[in-house]
Protein backbone atom coordinates (compact mmCIF):
# COMPACT_ATOMS: atom_id res chain seq x y z
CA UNK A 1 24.80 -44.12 11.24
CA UNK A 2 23.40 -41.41 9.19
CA UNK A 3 26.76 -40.36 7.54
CA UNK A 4 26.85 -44.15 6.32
CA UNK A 5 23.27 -44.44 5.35
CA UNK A 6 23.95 -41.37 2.97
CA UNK A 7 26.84 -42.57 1.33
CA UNK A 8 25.12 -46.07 0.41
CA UNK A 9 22.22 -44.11 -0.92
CA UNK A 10 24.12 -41.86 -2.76
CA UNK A 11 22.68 -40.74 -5.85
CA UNK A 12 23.06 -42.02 -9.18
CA UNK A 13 24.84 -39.11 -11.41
CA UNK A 14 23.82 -41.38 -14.42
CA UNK A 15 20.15 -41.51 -13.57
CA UNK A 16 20.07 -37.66 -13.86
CA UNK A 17 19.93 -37.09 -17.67
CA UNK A 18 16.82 -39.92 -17.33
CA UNK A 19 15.68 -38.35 -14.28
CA UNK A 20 15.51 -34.71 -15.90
CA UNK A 21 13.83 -35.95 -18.99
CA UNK A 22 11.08 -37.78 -16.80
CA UNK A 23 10.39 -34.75 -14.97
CA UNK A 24 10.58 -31.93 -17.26
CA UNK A 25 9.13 -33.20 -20.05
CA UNK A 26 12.18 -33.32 -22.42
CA UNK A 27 13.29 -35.44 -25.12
CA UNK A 28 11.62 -37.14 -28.22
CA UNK A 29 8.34 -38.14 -26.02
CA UNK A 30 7.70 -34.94 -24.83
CA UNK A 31 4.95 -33.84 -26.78
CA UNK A 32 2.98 -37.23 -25.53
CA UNK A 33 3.98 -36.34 -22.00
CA UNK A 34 2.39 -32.79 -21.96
CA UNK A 35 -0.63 -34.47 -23.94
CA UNK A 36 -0.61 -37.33 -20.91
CA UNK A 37 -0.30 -34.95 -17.84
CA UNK A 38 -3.07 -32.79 -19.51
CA UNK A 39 -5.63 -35.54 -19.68
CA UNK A 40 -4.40 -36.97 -16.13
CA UNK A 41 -4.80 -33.53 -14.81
CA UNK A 42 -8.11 -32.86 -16.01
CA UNK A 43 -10.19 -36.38 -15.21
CA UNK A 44 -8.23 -36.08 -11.72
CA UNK A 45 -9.68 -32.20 -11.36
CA UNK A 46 -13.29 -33.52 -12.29
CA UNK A 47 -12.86 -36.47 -10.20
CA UNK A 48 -11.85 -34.44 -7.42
CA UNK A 49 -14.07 -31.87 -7.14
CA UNK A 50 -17.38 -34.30 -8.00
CA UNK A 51 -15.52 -36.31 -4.44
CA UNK A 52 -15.77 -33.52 -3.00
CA UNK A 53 -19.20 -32.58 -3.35
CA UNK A 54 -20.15 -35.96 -3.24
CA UNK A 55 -18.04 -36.01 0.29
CA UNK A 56 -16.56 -39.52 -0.73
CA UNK A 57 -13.35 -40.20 0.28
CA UNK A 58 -12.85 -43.10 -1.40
CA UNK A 59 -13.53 -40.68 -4.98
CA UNK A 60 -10.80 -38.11 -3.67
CA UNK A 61 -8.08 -40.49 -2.59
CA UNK A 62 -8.54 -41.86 -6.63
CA UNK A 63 -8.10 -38.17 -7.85
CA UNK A 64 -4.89 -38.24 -5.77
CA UNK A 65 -3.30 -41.27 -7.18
CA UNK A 66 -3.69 -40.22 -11.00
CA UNK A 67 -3.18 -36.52 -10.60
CA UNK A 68 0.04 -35.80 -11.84
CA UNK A 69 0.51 -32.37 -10.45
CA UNK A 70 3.94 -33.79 -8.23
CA UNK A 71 5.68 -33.69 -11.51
CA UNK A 72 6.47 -30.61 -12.16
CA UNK A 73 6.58 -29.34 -8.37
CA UNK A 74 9.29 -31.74 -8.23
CA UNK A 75 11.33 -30.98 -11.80
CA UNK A 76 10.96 -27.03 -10.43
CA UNK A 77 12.65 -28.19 -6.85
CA UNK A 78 15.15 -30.21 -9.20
CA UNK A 79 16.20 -27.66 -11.39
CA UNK A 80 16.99 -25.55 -8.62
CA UNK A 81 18.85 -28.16 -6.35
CA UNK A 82 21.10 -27.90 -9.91
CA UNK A 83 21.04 -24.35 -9.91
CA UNK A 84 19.07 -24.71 -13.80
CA UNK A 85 17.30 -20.89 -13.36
CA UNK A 86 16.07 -21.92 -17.02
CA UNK A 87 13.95 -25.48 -16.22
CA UNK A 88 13.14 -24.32 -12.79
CA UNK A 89 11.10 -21.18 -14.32
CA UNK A 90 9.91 -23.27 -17.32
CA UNK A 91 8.21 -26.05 -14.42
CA UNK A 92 7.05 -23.19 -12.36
CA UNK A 93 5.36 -21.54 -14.97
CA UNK A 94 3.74 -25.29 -15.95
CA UNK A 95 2.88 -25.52 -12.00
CA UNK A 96 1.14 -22.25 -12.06
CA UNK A 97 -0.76 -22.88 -15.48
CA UNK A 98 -1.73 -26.39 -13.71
CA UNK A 99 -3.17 -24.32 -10.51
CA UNK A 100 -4.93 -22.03 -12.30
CA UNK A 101 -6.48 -24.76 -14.51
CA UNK A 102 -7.48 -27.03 -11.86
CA UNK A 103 -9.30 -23.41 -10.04
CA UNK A 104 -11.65 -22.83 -13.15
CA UNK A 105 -12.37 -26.08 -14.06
CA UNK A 106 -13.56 -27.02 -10.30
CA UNK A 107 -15.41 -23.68 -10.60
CA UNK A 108 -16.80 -24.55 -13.83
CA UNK A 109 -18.23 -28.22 -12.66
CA UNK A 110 -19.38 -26.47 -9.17
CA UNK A 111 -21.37 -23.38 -11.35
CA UNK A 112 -23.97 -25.91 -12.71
CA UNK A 113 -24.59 -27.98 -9.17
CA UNK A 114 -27.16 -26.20 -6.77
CA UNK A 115 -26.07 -24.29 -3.59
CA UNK A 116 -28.17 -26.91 -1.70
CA UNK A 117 -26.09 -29.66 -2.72
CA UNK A 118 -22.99 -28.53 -1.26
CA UNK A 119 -22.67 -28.39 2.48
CA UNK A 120 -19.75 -26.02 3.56
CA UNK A 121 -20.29 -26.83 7.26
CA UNK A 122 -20.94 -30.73 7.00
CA UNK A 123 -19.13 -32.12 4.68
CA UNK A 124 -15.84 -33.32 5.68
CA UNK A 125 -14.41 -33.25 2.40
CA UNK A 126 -14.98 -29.10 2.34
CA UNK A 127 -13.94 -28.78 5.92
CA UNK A 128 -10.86 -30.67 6.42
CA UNK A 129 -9.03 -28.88 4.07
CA UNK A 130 -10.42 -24.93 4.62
CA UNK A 131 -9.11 -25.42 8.27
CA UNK A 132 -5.50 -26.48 8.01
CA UNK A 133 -3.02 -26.11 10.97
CA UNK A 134 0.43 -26.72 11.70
CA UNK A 135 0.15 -31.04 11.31
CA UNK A 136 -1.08 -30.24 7.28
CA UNK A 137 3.34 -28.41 7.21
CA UNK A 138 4.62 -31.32 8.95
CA UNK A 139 2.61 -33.95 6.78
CA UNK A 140 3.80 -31.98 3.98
CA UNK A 141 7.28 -31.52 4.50
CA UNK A 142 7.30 -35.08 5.33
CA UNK A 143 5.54 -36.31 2.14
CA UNK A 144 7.96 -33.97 -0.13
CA UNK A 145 11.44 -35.74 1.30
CA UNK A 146 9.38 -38.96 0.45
CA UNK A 147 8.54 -37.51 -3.02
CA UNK A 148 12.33 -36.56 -3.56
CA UNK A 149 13.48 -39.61 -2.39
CA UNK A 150 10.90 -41.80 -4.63
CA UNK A 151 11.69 -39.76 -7.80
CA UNK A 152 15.29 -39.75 -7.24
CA UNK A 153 15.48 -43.72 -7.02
CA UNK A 154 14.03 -46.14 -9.65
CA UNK A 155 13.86 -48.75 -7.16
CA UNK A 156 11.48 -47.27 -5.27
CA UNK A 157 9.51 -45.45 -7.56
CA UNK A 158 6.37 -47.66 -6.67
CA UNK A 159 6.04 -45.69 -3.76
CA UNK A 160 5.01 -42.33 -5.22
CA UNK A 161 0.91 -43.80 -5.48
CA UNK A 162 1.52 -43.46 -1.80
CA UNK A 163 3.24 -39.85 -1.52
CA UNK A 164 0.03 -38.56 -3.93
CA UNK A 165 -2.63 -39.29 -1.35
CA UNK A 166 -0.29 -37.92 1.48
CA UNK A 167 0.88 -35.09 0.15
CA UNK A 168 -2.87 -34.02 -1.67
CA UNK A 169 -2.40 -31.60 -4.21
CA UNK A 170 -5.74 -31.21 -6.73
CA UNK A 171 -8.09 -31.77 -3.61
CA UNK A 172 -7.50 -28.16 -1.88
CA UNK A 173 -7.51 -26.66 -5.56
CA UNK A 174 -10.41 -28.11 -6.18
CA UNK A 175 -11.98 -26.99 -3.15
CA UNK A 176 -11.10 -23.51 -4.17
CA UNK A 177 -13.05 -23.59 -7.15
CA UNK A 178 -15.58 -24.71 -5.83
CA UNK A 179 -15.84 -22.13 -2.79
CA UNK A 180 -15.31 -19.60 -5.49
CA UNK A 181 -18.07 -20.68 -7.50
CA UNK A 182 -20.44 -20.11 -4.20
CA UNK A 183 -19.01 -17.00 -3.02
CA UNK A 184 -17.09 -18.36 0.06
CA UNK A 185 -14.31 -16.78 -0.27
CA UNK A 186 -12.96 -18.18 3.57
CA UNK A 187 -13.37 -21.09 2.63
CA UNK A 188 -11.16 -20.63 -1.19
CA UNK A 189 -8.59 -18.63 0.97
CA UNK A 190 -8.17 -21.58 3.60
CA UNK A 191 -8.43 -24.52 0.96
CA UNK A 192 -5.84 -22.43 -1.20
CA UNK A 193 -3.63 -21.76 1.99
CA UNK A 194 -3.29 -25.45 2.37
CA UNK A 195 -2.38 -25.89 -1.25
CA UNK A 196 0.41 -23.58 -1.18
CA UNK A 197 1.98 -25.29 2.61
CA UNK A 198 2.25 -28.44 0.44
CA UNK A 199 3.83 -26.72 -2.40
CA UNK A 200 6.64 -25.02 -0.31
CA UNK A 201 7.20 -28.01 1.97
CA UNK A 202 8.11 -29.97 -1.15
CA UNK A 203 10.47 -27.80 -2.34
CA UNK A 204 12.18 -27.49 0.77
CA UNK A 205 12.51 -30.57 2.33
CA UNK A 206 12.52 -31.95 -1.34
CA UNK A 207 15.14 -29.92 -2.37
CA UNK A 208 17.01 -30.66 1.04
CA UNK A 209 16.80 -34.79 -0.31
CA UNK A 210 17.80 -33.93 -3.41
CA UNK A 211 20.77 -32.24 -1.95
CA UNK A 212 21.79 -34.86 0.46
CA UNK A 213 21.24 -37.29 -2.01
CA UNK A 214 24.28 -36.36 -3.69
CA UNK A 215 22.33 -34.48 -6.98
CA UNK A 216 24.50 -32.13 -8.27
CA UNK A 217 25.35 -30.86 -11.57
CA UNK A 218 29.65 -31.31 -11.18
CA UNK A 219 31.46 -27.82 -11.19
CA UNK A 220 28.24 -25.19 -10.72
CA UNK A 221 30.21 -21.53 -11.23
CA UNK A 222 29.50 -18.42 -8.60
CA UNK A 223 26.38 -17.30 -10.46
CA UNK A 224 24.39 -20.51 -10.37
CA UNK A 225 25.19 -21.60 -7.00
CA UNK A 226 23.88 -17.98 -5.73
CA UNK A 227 20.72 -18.55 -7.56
CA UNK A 228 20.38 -21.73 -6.12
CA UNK A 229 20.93 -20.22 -2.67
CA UNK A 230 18.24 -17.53 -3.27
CA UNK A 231 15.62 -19.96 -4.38
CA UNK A 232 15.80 -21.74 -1.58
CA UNK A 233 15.42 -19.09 0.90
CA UNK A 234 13.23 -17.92 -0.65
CA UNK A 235 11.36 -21.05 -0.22
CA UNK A 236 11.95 -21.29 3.13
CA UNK A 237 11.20 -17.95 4.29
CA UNK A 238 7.79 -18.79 2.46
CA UNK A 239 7.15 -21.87 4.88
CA UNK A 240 8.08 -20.28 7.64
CA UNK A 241 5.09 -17.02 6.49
CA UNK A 242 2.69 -19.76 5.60
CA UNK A 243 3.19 -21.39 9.22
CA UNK A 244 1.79 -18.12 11.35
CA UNK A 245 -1.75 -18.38 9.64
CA UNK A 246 -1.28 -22.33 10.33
CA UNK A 247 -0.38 -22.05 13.61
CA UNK A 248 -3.36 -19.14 14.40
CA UNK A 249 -5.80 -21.42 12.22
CA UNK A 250 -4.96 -24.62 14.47
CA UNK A 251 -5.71 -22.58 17.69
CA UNK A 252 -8.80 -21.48 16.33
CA UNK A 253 -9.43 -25.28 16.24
CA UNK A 254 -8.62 -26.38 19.37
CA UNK A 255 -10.72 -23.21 20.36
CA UNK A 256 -14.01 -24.44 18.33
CA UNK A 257 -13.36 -27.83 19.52
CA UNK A 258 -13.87 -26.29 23.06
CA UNK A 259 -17.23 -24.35 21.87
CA UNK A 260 -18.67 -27.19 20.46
CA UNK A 261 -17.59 -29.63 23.93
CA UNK A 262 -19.32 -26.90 25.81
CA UNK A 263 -22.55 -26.41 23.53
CA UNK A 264 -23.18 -29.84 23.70
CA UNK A 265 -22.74 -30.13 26.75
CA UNK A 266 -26.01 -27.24 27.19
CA UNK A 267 -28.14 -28.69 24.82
CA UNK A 268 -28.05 -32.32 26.28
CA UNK A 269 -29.34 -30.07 30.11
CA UNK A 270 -31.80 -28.98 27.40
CA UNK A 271 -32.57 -32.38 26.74
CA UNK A 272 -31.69 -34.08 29.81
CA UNK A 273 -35.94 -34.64 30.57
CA UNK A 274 -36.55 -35.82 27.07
CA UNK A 275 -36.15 -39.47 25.39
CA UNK A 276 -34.11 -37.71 22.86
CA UNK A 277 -30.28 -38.27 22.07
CA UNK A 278 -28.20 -36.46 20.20
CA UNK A 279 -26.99 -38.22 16.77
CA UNK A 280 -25.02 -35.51 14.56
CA UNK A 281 -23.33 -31.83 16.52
CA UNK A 282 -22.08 -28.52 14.88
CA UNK A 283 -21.19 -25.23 15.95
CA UNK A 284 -19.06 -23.72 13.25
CA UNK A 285 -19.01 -19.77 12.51
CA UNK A 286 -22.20 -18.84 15.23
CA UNK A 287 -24.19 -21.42 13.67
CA UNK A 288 -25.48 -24.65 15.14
CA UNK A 289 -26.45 -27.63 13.46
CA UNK A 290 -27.76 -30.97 14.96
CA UNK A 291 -29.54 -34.12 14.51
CA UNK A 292 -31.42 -35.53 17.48
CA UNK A 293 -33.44 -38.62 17.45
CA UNK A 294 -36.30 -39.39 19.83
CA UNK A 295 -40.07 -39.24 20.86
CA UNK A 296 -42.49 -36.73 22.10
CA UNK A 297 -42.36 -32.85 22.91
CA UNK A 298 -39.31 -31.01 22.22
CA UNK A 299 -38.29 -28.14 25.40
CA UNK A 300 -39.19 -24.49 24.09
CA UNK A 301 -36.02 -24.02 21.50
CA UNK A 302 -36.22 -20.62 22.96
CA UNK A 303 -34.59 -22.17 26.10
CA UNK A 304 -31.85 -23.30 24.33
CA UNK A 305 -31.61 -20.43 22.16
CA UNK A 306 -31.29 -18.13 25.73
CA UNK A 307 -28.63 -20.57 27.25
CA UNK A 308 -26.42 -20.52 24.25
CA UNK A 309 -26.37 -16.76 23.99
CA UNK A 310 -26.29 -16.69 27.66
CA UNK A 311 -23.00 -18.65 28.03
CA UNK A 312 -21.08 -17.24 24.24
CA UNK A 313 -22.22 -13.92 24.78
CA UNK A 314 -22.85 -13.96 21.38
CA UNK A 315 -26.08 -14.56 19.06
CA UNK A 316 -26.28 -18.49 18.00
CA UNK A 317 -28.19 -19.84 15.17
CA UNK A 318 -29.62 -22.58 15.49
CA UNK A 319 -30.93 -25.60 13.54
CA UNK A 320 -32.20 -28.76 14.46
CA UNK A 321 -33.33 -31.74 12.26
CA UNK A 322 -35.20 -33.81 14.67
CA UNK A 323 -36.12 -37.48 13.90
CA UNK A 324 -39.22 -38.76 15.87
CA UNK A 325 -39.24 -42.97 16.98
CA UNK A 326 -41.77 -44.93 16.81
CA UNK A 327 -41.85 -47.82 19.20
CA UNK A 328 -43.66 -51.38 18.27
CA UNK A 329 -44.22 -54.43 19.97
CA UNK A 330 -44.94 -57.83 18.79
CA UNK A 331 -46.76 -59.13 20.32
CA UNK A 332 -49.20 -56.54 21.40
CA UNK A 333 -48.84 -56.09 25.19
């Protein structure tokens, strides 16, 4: 079944001078396409990293759709599917420009916003992508053989809106600049981490579409199908170093996911004689954060401070926003 689904999807070896020229940039229109993935690349990076801060999801997902940064991820995993050393290192050199780019300007934007505006342990925006684990390789791998597939195909090309806001691309760069900007440098590590899983995922199980699409350049002599060979283990041996910190990040998840059941769990006994509940929980990096709602006295937050440190063994700060309710009947009783 999958031998004859290949061979009725078999590539089109006259798409490919079209399908080169899209992605690389080449041809009579290539000065507008340069001046058209430079715009697109910039209003997605402000767009992004203003989402971001902003924690709107909605404003991110936008920056996905018009950011154009696939393009030449895919024209490098192109090039070498056809062995091309010279486009491949011309569209990695445009990828790394792009990276770089996107870095200072979301650096730029975040240098003239106020530390107190950005929330590095609340907002989900910042947090979801400086703690990736091993789903973030499989999403990517995934979303690259969609890429591949959707470039590779005309027919289908309506699709790739949909591949953008998988595979998320300017987000993680753009929380990098903006963690740089602030000095967390965990958190520009992490988001920059997850930026380079997609990157390698799409050029290997891109590449691996690509191949078993039927893409090929005709007769490709000893030289270029060694360099082909080479870049791709090299990409591979990449994914496969980028999934040990993804595999010992998503432990450390499941293992904060376990802190923060158990904390909980203590500070409701702390609350347990108290009409308060709690509305909003955090324990990330030693320090709790939570919003309770309620009336009256609060227990001695020393209590709470001695239980926590009691059952960690480790120092926990702690802070509280606490919302007092007022009760009101009409009519008076």
């Amino acid at each position: 079944m999958l031998e004859e689904f290949i061979r009725v999807n078999r590539f089109d070896q006259a798409y490919l001078p079209i399908l080169q020229r899209k992605l690389c940039f080449e041809g009579e229109c290539a000065s507008n396409g340069f001046l058209n993935y430079a715009v697109l690349l910039t209003l997605a990076t402000i767009i992004a990293t203003y989402g971001v801060i902003a924690g709107s999801t909605a404003t991110v997902i936008g920056a996905m759709i018009i950011s154009p940064l696939m393009t030449p991820i895919m024209a490098t995993t192109l090039a070498i599917v056809l062995g091309d050393t010279h486009r491949a290192s011309r569209s990695m050199i445009m990828v790394l420009a792009s990276v770089i780019f996107v870095i200072l300007i979301g650096a730029l934007i975040t240098s003239s916003i106020s530390p107190l505006a950005i929330d590095f342990q609340q907002n989900q925006e910042i947090v979801s992508r400086t703690a990736p684990d091993m789903f973030a390789l499989y999403v990517a791998l995934a979303s690259g053989a969609a890429g591949a597939y959707a470039v590779s195909r005309e027919s289908v090309s309506d699709s790739l809106p949909g591949v953008a806001i998988a595979i998320s691309l300017v987000p993680p760069l753009s929380v990098t600049g903006i963690s740089l900007a602030k000095f967390q440098w965990t958190d520009a590590l992490d988001s920059f981490l997850l930026f380079l899983t997609n990157l390698f995922a799409i050029l290997v199980s891109g590449g691996a579409i690509f191949w078993l699409s039927g893409i090929n350049p005709g007769q490709m002599d000893k030289k270029r199908t060694k360099r082909r060979k080479q870049a791709f283990s090299v990409a591979i041996i990449c994914v496969i170093l980028i999934s040990i910190p993804l595999f010992i990040s998503g432990y450390e998840t499941l293992d904060v996911s376990h802190k923060n059941k158990e904390a909980q769990d203590i500070t409701k006994e702390w609350l347990s004689k108290t009409t308060y509940e709690i509305k909003e929980f955090s324990l990330r990096k030693q320090n709790l954060t939570m919003q309770i709602a309620g009336s009256g006295p609060l227990p001695p937050l020393d209590t709470l401070h001695q239980n926590l440190d009691a059952h960690f063994n480790t120092p926990i700060g702690i802070e509280i926003k606490a919302i007092p309710i007022e009760f009101l009947h009409y009519p008076a009783e």
